[in-house]
PDB file of N, CA and C in Angstrom:
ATOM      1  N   UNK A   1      99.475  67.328  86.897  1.00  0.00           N
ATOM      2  CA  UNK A   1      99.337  68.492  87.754  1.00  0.00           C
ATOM      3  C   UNK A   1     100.722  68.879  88.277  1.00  0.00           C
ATOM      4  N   UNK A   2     101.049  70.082  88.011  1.00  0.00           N
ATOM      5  CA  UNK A   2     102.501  70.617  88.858  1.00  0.00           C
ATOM      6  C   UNK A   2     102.460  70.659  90.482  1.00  0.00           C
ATOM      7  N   UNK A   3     103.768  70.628  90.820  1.00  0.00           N
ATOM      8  CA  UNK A   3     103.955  70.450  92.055  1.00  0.00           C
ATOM      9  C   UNK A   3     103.297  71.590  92.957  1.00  0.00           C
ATOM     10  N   UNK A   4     103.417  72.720  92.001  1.00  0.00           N
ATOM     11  CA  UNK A   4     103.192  73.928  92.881  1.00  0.00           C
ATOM     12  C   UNK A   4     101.502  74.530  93.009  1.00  0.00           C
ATOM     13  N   UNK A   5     100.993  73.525  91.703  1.00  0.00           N
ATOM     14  CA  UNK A   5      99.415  73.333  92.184  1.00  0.00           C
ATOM     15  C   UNK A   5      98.880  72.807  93.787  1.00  0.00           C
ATOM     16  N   UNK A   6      99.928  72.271  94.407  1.00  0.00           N
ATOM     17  CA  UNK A   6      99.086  71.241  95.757  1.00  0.00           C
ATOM     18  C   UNK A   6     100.076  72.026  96.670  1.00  0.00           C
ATOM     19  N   UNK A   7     100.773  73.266  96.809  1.00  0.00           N
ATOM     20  CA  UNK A   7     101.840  73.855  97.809  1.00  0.00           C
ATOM     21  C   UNK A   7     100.347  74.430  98.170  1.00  0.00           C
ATOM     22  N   UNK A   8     100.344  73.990  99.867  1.00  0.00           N
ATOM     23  CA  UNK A   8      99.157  75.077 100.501  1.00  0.00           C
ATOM     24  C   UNK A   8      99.567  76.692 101.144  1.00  0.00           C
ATOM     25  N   UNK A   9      99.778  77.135 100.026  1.00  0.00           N
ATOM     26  CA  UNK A   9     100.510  78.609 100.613  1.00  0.00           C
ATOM     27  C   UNK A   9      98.762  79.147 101.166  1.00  0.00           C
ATOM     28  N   UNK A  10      97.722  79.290 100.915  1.00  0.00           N
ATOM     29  CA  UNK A  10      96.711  79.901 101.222  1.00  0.00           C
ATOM     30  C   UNK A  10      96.488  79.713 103.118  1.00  0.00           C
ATOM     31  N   UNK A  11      96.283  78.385 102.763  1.00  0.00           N
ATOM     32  CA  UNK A  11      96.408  77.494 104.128  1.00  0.00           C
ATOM     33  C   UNK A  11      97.376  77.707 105.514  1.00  0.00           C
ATOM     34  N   UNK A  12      98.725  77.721 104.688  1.00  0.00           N
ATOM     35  CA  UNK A  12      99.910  78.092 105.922  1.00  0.00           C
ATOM     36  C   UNK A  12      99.835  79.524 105.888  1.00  0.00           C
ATOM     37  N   UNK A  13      99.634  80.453 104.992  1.00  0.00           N
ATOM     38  CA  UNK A  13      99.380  82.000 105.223  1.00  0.00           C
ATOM     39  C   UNK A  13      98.216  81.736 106.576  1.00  0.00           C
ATOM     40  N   UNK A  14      97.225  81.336 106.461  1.00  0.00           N
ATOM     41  CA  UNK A  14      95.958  81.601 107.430  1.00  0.00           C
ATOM     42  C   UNK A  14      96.744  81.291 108.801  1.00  0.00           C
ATOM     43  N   UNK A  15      97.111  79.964 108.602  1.00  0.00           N
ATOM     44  CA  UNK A  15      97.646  79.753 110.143  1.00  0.00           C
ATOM     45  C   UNK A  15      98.587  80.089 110.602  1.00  0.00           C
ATOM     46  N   UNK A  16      99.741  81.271 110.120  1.00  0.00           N
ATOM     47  CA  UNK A  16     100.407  81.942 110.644  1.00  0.00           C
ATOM     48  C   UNK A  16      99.745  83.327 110.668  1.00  0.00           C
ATOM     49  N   UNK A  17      98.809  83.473 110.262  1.00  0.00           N
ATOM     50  CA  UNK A  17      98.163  85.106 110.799  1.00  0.00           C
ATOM     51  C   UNK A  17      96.710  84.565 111.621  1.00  0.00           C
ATOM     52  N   UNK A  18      97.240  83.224 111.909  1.00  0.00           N
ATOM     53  CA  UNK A  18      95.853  82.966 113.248  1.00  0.00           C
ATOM     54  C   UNK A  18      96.736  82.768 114.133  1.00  0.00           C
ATOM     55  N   UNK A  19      97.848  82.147 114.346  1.00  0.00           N
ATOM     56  CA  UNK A  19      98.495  82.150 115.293  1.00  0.00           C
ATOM     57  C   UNK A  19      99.099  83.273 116.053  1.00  0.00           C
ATOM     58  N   UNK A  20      99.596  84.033 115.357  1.00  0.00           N
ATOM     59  CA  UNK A  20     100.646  85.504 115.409  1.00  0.00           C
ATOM     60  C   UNK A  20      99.170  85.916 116.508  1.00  0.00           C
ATOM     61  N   UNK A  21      98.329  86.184 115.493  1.00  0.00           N
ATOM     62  CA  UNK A  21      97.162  86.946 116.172  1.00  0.00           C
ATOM     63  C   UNK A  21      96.436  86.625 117.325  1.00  0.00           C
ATOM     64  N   UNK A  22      96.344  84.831 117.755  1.00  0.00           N
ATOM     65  CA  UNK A  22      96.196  84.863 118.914  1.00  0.00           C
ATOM     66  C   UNK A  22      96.872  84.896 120.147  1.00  0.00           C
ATOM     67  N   UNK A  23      98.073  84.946 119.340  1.00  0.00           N
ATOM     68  CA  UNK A  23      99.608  84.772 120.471  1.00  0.00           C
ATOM     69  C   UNK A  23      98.785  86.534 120.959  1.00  0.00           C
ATOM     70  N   UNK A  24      99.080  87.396 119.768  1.00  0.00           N
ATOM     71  CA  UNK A  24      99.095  88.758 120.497  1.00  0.00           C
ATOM     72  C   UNK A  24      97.667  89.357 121.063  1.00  0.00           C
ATOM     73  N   UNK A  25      97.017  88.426 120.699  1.00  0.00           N
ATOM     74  CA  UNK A  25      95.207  88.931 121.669  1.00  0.00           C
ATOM     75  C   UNK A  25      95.147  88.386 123.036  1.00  0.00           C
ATOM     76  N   UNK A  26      95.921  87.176 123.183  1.00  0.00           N
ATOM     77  CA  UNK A  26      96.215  86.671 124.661  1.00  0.00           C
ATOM     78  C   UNK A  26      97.177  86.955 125.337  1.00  0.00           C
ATOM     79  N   UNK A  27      98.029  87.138 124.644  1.00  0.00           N
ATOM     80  CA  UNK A  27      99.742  87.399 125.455  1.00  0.00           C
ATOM     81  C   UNK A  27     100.127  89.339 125.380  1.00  0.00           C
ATOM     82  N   UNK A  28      99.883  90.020 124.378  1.00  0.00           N
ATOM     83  CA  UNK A  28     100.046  91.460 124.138  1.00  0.00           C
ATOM     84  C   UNK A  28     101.047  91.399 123.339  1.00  0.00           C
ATOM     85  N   UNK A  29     101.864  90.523 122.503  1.00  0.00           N
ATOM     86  CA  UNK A  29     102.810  90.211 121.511  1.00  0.00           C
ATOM     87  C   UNK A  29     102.624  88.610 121.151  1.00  0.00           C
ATOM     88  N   UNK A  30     103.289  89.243 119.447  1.00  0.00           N
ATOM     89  CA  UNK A  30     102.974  87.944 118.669  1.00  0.00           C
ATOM     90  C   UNK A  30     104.561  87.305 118.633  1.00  0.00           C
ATOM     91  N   UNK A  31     104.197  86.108 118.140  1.00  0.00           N
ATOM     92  CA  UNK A  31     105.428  85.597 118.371  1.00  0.00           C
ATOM     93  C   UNK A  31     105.805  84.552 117.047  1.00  0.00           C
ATOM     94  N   UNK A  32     106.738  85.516 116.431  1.00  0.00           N
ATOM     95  CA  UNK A  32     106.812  85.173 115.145  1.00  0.00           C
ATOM     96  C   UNK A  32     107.110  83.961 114.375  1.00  0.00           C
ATOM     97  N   UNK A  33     108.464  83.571 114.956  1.00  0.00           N
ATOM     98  CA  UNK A  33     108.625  82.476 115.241  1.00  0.00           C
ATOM     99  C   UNK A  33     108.047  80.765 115.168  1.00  0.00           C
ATOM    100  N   UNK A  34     106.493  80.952 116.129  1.00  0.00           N
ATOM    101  CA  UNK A  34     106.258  79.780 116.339  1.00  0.00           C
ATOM    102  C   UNK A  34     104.683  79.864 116.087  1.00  0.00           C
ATOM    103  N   UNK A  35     104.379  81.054 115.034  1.00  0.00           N
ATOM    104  CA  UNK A  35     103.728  81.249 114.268  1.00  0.00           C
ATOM    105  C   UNK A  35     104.104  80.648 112.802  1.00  0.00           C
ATOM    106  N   UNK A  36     105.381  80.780 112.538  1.00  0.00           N
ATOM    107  CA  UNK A  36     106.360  80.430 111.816  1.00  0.00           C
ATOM    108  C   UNK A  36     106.204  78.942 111.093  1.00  0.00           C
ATOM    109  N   UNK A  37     107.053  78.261 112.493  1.00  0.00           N
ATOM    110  CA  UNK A  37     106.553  76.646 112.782  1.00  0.00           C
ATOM    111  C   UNK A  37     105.661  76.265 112.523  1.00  0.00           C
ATOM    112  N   UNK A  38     104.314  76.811 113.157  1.00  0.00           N
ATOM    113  CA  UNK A  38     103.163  76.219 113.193  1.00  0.00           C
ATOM    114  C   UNK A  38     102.892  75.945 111.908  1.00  0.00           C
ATOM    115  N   UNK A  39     102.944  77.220 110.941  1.00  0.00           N
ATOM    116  CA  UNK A  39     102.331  77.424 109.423  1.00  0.00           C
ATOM    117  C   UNK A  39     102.746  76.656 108.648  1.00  0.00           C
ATOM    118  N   UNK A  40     104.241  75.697 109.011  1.00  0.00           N
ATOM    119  CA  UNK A  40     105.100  74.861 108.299  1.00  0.00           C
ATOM    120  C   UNK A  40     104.778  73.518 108.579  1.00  0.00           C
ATOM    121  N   UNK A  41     104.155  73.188 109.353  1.00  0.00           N
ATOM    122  CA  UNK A  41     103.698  72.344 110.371  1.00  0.00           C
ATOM    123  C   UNK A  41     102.318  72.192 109.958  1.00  0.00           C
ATOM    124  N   UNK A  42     101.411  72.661 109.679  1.00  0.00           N
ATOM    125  CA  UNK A  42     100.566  72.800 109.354  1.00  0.00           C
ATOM    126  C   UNK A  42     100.625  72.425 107.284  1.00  0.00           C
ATOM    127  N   UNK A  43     101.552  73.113 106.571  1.00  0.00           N
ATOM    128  CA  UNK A  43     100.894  73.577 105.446  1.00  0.00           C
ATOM    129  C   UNK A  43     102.042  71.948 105.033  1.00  0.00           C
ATOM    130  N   UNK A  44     102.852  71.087 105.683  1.00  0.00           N
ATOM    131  CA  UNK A  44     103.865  69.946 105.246  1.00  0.00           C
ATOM    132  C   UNK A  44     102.317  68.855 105.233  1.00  0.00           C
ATOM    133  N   UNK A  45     101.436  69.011 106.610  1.00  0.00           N
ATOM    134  CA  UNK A  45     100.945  67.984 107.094  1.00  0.00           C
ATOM    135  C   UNK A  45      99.406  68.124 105.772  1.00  0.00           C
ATOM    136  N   UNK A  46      98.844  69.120 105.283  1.00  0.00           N
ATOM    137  CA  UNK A  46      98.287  69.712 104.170  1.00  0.00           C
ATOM    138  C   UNK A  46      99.091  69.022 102.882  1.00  0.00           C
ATOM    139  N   UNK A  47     100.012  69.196 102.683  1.00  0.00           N
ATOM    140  CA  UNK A  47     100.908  68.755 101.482  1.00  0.00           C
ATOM    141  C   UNK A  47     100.441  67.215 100.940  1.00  0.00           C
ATOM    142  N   UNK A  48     101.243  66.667 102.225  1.00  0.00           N
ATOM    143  CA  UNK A  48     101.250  65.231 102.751  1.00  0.00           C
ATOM    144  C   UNK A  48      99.783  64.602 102.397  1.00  0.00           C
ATOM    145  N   UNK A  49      98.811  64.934 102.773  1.00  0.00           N
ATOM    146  CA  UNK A  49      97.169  64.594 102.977  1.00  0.00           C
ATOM    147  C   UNK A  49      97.106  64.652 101.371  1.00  0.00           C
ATOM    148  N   UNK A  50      97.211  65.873 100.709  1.00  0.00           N
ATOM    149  CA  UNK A  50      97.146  66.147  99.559  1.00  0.00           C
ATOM    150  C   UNK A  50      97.492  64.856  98.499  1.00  0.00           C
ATOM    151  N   UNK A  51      98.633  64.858  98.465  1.00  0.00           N
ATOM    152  CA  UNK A  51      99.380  63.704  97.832  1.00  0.00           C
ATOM    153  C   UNK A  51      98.996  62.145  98.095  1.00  0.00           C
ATOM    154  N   UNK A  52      98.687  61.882  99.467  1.00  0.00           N
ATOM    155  CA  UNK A  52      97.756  60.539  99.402  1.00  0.00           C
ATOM    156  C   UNK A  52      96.569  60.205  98.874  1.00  0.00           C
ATOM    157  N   UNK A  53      95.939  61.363  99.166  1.00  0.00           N
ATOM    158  CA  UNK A  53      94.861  61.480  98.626  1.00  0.00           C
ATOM    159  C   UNK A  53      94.930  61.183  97.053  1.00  0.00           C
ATOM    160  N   UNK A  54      95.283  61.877  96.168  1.00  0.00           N
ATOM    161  CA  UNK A  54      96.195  62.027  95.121  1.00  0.00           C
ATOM    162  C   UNK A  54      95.933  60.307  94.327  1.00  0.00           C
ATOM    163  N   UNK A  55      97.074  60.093  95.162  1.00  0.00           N
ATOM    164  CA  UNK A  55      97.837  58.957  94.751  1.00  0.00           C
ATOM    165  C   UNK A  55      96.670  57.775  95.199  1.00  0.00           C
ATOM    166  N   UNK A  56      95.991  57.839  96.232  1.00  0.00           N
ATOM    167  CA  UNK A  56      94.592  56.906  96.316  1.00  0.00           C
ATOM    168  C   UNK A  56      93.702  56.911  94.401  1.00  0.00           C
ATOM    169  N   UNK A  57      93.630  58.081  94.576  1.00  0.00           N
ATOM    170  CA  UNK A  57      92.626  58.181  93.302  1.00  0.00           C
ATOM    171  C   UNK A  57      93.090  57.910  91.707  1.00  0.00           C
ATOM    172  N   UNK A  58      94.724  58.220  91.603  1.00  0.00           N
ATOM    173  CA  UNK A  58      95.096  57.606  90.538  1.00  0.00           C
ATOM    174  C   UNK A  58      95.338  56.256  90.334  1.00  0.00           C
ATOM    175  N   UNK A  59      95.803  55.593  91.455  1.00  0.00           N
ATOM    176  CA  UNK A  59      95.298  53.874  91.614  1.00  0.00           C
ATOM    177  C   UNK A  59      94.082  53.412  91.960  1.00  0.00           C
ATOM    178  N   UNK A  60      93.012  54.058  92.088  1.00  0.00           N
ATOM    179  CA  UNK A  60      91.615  54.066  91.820  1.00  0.00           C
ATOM    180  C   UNK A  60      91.177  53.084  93.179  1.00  0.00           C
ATOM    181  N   UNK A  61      91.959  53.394  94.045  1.00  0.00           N
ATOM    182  CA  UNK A  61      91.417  52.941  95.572  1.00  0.00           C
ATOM    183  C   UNK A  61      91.087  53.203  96.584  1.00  0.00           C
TER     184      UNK A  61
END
């Protein structure tokens, strides 16, 4: 499987247009930034899960 099969772009897209969007439904501006973070933060810790997971099942444990 290629690397770019398990990149959660779907995933970190969502949570930077959930974040942006609740920054600006609570606050009256989004904040791009740490919408930004979050999505990176989010889509590394996705990656990460991915790959153990992964690697559990090809050593069959």
């Amino acid at each position: 499987m290629a690397f770019a099969d398990n990149l959660p772009i779907s995933e970190s897209l969502g949570v930077f247009v959930g974040v942006a969007g609740f920054d600006w439904l609570t606050e009256g501006q989004a904040e791009p930034l740490k919408a930004l973070l979050s999505a990176l933060v989010a889509g590394g810790v996705i990656l990460a899960a991915r790959r153990l997971a992964r690697k559990g099942r090809d050593t069959g444990g």
